[in-house]
Protein backbone atom coordinates (compact mmCIF):
# COMPACT_ATOMS: atom_id res chain seq x y z
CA UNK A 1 54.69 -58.97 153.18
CA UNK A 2 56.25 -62.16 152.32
CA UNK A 3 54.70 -64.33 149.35
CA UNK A 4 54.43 -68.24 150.12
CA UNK A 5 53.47 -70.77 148.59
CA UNK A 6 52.64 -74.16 151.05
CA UNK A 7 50.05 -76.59 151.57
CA UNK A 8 46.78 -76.50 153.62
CA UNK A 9 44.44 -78.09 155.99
CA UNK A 10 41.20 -76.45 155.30
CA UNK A 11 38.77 -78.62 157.45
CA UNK A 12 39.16 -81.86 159.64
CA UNK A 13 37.73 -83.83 157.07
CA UNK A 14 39.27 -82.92 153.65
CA UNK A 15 42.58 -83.56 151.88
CA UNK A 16 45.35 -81.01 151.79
CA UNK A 17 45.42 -78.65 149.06
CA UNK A 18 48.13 -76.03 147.38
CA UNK A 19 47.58 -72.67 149.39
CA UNK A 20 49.12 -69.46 148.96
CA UNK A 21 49.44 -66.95 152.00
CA UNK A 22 51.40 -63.88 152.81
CA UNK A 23 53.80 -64.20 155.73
CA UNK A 24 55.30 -60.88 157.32
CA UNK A 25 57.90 -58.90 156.82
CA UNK A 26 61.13 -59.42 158.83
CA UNK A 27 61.81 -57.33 161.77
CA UNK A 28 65.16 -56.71 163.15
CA UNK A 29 65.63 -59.40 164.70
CA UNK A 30 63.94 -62.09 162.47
CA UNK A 31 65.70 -64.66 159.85
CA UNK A 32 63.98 -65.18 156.53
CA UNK A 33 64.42 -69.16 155.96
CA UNK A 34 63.87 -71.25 152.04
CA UNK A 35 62.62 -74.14 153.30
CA UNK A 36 64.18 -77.09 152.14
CA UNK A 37 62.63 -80.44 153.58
CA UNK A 38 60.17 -80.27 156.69
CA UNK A 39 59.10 -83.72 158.01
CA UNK A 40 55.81 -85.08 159.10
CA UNK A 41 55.02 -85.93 162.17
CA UNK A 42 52.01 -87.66 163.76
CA UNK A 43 50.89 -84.45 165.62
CA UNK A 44 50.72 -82.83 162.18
CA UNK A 45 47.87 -84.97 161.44
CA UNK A 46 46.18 -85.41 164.64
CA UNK A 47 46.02 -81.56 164.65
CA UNK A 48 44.74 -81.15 161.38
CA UNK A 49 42.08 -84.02 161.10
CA UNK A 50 41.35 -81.74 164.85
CA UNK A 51 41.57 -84.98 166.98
CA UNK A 52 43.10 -83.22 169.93
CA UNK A 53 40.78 -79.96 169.51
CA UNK A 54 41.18 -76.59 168.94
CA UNK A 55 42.33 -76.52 165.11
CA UNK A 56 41.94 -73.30 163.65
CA UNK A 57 41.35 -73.45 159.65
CA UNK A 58 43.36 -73.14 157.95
CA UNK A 59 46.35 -74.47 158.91
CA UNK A 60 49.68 -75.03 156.99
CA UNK A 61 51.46 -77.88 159.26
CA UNK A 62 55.07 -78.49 159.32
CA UNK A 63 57.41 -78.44 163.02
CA UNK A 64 60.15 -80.24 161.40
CA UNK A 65 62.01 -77.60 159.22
CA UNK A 66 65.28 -77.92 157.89
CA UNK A 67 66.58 -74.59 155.49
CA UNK A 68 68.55 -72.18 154.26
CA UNK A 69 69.10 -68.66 155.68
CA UNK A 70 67.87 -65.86 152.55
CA UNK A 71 67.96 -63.25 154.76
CA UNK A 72 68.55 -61.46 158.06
CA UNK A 73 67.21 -58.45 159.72
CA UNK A 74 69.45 -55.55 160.65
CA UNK A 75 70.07 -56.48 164.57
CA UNK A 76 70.73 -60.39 163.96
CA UNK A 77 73.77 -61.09 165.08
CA UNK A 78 73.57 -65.45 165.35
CA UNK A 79 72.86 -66.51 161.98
CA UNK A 80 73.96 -65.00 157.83
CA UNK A 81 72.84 -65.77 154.64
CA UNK A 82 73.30 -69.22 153.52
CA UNK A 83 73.49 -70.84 157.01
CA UNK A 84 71.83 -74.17 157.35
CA UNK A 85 69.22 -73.68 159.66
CA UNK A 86 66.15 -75.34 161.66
CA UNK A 87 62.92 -74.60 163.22
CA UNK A 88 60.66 -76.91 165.73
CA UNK A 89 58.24 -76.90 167.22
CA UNK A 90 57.48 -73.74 168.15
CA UNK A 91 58.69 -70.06 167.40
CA UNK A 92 58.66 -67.63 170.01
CA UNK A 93 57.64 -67.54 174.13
CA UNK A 94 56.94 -65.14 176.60
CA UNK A 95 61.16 -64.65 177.51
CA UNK A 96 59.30 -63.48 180.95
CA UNK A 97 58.70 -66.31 182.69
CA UNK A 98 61.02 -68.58 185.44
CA UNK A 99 60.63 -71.30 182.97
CA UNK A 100 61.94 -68.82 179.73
CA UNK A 101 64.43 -67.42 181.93
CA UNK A 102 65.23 -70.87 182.86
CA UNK A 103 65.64 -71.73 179.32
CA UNK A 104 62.76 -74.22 179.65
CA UNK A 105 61.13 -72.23 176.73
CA UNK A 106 58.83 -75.38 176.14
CA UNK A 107 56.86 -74.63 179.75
CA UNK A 108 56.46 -71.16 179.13
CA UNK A 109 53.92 -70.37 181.68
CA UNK A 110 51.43 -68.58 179.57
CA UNK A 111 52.36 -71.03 176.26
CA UNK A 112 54.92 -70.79 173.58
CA UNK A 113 54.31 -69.77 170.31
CA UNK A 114 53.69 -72.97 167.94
CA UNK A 115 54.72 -73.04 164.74
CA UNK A 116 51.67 -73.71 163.17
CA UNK A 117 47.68 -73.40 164.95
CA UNK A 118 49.11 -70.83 166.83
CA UNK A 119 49.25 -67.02 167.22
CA UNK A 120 52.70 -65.27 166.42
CA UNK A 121 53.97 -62.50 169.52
CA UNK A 122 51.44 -59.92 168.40
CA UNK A 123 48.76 -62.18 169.09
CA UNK A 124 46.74 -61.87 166.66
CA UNK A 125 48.62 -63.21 163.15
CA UNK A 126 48.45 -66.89 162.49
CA UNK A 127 51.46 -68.72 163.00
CA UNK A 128 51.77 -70.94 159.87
CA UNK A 129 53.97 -73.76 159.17
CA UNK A 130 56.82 -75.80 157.55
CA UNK A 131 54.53 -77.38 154.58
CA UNK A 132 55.86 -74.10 152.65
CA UNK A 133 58.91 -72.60 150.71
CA UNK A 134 59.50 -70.12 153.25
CA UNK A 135 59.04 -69.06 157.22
CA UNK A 136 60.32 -65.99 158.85
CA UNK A 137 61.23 -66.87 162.51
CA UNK A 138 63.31 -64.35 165.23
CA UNK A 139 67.00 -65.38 166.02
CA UNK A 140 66.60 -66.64 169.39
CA UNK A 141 63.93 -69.57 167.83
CA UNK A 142 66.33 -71.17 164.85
CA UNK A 143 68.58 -73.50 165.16
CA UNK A 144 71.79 -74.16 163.70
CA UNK A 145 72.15 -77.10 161.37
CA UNK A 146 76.00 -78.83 161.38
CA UNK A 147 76.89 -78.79 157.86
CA UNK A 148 78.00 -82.48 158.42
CA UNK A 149 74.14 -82.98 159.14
CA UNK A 150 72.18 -83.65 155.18
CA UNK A 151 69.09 -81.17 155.76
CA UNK A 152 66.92 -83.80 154.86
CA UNK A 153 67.73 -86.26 157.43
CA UNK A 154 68.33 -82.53 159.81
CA UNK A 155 64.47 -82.02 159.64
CA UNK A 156 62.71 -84.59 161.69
CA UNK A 157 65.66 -83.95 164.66
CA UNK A 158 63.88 -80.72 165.22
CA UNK A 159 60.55 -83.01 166.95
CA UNK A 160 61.19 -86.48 166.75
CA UNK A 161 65.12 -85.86 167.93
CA UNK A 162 64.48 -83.62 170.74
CA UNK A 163 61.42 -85.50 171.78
CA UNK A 164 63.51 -88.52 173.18
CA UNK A 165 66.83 -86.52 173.65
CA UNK A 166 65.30 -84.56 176.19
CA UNK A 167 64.15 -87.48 178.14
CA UNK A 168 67.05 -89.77 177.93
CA UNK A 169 69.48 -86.60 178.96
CA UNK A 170 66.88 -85.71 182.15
CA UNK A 171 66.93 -88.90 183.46
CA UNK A 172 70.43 -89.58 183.03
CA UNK A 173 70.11 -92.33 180.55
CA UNK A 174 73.88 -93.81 180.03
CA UNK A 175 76.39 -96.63 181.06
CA UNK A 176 74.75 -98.97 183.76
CA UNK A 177 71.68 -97.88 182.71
CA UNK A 178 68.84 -100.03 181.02
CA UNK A 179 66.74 -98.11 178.85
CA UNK A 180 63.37 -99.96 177.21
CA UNK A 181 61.75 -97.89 174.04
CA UNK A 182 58.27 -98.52 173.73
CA UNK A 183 57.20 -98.73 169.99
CA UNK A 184 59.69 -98.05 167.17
CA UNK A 185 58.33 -95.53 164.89
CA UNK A 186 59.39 -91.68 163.61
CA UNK A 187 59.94 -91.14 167.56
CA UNK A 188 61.35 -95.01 168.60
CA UNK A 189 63.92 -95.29 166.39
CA UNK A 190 65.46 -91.87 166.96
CA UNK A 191 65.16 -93.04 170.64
CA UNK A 192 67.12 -96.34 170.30
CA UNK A 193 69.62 -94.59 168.55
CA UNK A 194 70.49 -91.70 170.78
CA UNK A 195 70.13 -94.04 174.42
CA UNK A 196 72.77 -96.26 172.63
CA UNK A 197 74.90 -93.64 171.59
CA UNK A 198 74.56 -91.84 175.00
CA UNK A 199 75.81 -95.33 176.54
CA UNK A 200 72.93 -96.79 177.80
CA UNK A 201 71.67 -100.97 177.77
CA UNK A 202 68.86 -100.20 175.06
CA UNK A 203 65.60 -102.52 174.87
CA UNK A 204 62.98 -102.08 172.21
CA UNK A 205 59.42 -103.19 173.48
CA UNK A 206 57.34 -103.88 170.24
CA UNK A 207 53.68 -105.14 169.57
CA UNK A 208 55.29 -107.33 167.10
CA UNK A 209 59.01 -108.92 165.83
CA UNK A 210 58.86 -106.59 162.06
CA UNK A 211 61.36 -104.18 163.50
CA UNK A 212 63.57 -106.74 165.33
CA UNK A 213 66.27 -106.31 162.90
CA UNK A 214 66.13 -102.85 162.13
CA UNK A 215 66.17 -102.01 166.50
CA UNK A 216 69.77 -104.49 166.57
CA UNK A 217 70.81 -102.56 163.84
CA UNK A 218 70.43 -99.19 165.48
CA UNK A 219 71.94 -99.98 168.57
CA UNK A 220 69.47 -101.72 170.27
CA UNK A 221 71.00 -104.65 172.78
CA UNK A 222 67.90 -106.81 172.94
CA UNK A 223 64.33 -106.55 171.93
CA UNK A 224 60.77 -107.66 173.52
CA UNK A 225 57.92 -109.02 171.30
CA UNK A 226 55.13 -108.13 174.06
CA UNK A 227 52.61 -110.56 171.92
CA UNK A 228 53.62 -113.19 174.17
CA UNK A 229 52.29 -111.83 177.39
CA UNK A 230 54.49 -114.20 179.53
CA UNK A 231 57.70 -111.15 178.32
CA UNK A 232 55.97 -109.04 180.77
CA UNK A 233 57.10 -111.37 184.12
CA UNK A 234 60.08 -112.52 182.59
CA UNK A 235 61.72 -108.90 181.87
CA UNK A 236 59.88 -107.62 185.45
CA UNK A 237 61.91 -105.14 187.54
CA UNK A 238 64.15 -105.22 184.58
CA UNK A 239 64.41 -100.78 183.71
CA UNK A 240 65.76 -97.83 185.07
CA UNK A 241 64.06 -95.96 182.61
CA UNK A 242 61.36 -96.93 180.07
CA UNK A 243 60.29 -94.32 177.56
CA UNK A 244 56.87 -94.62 175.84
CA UNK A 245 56.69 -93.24 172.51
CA UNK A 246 53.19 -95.04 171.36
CA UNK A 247 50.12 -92.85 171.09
CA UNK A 248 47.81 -96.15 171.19
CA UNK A 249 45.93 -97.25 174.74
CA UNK A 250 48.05 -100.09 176.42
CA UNK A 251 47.67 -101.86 180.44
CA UNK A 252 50.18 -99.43 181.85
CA UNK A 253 50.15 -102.30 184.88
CA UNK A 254 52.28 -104.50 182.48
CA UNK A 255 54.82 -101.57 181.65
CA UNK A 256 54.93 -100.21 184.82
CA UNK A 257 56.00 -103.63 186.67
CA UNK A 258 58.78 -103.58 183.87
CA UNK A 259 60.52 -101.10 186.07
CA UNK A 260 63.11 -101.54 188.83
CA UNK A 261 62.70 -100.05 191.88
CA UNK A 262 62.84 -95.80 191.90
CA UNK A 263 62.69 -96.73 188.03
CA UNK A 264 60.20 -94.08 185.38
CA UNK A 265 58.45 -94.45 182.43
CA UNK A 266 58.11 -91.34 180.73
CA UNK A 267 55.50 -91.11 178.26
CA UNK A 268 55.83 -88.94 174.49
CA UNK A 269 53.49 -90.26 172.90
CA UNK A 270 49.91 -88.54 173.25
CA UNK A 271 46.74 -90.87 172.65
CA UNK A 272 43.43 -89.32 171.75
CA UNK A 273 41.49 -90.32 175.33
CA UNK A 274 43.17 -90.63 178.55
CA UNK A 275 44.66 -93.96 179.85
CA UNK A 276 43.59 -95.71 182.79
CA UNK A 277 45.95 -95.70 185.82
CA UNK A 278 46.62 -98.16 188.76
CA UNK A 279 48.89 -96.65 191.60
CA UNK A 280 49.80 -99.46 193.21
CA UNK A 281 52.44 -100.99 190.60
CA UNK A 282 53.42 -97.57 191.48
CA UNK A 283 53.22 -97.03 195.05
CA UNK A 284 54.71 -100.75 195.60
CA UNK A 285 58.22 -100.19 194.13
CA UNK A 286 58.48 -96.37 194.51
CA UNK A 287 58.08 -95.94 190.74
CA UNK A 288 57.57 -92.87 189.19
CA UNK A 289 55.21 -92.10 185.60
CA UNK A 290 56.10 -88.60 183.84
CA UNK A 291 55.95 -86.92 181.26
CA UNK A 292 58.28 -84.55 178.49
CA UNK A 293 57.71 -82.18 176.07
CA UNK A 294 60.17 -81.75 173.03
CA UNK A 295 63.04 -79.64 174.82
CA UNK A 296 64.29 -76.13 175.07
CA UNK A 297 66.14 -74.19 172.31
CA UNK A 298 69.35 -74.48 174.00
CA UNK A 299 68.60 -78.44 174.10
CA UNK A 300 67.71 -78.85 170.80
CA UNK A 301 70.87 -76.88 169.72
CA UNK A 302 73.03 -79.40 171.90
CA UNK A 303 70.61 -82.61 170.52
CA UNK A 304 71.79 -81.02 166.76
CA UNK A 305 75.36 -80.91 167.75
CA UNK A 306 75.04 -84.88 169.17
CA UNK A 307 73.88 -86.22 166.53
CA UNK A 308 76.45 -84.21 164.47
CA UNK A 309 79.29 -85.81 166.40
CA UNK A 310 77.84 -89.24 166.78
CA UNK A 311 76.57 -89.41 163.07
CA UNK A 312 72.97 -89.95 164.34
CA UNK A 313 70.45 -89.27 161.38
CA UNK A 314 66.65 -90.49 161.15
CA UNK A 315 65.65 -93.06 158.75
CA UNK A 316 63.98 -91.13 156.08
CA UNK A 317 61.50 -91.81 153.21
CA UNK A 318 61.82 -88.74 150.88
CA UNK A 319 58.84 -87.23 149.42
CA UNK A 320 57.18 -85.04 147.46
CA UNK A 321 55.02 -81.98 148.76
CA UNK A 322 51.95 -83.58 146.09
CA UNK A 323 52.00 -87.09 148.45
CA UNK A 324 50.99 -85.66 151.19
CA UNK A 325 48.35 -87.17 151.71
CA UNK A 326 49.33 -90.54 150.68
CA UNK A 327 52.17 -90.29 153.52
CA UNK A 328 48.97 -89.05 155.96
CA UNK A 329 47.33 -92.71 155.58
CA UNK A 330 50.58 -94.38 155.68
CA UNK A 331 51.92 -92.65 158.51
CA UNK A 332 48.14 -93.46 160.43
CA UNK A 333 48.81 -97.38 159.15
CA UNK A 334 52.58 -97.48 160.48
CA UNK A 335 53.78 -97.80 156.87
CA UNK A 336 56.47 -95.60 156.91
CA UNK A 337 60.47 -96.74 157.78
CA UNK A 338 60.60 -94.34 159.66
CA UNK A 339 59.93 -90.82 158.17
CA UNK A 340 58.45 -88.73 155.52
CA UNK A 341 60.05 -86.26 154.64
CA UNK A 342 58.87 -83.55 152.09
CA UNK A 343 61.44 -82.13 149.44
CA UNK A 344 59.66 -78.39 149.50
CA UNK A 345 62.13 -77.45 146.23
CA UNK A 346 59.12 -79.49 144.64
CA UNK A 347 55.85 -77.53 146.08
């Protein structure tokens, strides 16, 4: 077995604290990763304060791993020793299913494997996660870092990245088309900065005008202030495609009739109780609402490769492992511009 050292939820209701844990030993086709940075993302803390459900104690978070390769198992054939590396959201699948052999890994019909509050393949071993020096992941599941990418800035591509690339590349987000973000956060910003740099007319759609600044200075071509409720008629029938990264409860009748005709809004973001829905903004102008989950491996490998080429990186606020906790509060408060990060050379 593998020593680690990494930090634990131990209960919905307490802080995280140091925890030490075995993790196994590498098979033949496995990669032993150091993890260097791993961000945090809102699900991290809406799974361990068990908001969502299902949290099984205890449980070392982390989806947003950045690394470097230690070693490799005698059959890998992708990946050697001191390759930059990443891991998301999840670690293995059932490779049997149409949407595995699809390489749609993240609808594996009977569930993927999750990084963390998850079993690994044998089903029974705890999957534990990125808030640790080290992780031991099969070939197929890592991801190749571009050495022009810093690992630190690498990390949160591996979630907040994929989670609008995804999106914006299904629904053919590019020139002619106008794009709104809604919110501006770990997941926004990454958002406004990909839909520009795939071509597209990019709106952020705020609560407030704190970000205006920061959303021109990403790429953004105009933003909306939806405090004054009037923005709502005034930018109607305005989108192609509006992407809603927010986890709070909002009138989806306002955002919906911000769409054009055969326009979607595709939400991200996951609130804690289900949102209310009217058909008939809808129904009326042959709208569509959907949904997306993070993307495949093969997506995330082409997302890493983007944002390589395009010089895309998250706004970061690097961290220690020790403020973890502090960066939980802030992150719940919107206090962050845009990222944590955690520097795991320092756990």
């Amino acid at each position: 077995m593998i020593k680690a050292q990494g930090i634990a939820a131990f209960n919905a209701k307490e802080a995280l604290k140091p925890y030490s844990f075995e993790r196994r030993e590498a098979k033949e086709h496995d990669v032993i990763i150091d993890i260097r940075f791993c961000g945090i993302c809102h699900s991290d803390i809406h799974t361990v304060r068990n908001e969502w459900g299902e949290a099984n104690f205890p449980i070392v978070p982390g989806h947003e791993i950045a690394g470097v390769v230690r070693a490799i198992g005698s059959k890998v054939t992708k990946y050697k020793v001191g390759d930059h590396v990443g891991v998301g959201c999840f670690v293995d699948s059932c490779r049997e299913c149409a949407h595995c052999k699809a390489e749609l890994e993240q609808y594996c019909d009977v569930g993927f494997n999750a990084t963390y509050n998850s079993k690994e393949k044998d089903g029974v071993t705890p999957t534990q996660g990125g808030y640790s020096d080290v992780i031991v992941v099969d070939e197929n599941y890592v991801l190749q870092i571009p050495k022009s990418l810093p690992l630190d800035k690498a990390a949160p591509l591996l979630c907040a990245g994929i989670t609008l690339y995804s999106p914006l590349r299904h629904w053919k987000a590019g020139p002619g088309k106008k794009v709104g973000i809604v919110g501006m956060g770990g997941l926004g910003h990454m958002g406004v900065k990909i839909a520009s740099a795939l071509g597209a007319d990019v709106t952020v759609i705020s609560h407030s005008d704190k970000k205006r600044d920061d959303a021109m200075k990403f790429g953004a071509h105009n933003f909306i202030s939806t405090k004054n409720p009037e923005v709502f008629e005034q930018n109607a029938a305005k989108f192609d495609l509006i992407i809603n990264t927010v986890s709070a409860e909002i009138n989806m009748d306002d955002y919906f009739n911000l769409l054009k005709t055969d326009g979607t809004l595709v939400v991200v973001g996951l609130p804690e109780r289900p949102l209310e829905i009217n058909p008939f903004p809808l129904v009326m102008k042959r709208r569509s609402y959907a949904g997306s989950l993070i993307g495949s491996i093969k997506e995330t490998q082409e997302m890493l490769d983007f944002c390589a080429k395009h010089e895309i990186t998250p706004e970061i606020e690097l961290i220690s492992p020790s403020q973890v906790n502090e960066a939980y509060e802030r992150v719940v408060k919107s206090d962050v511009r845009y990222r944590f990060v955690m520097d795991m050379a320092k756990i």
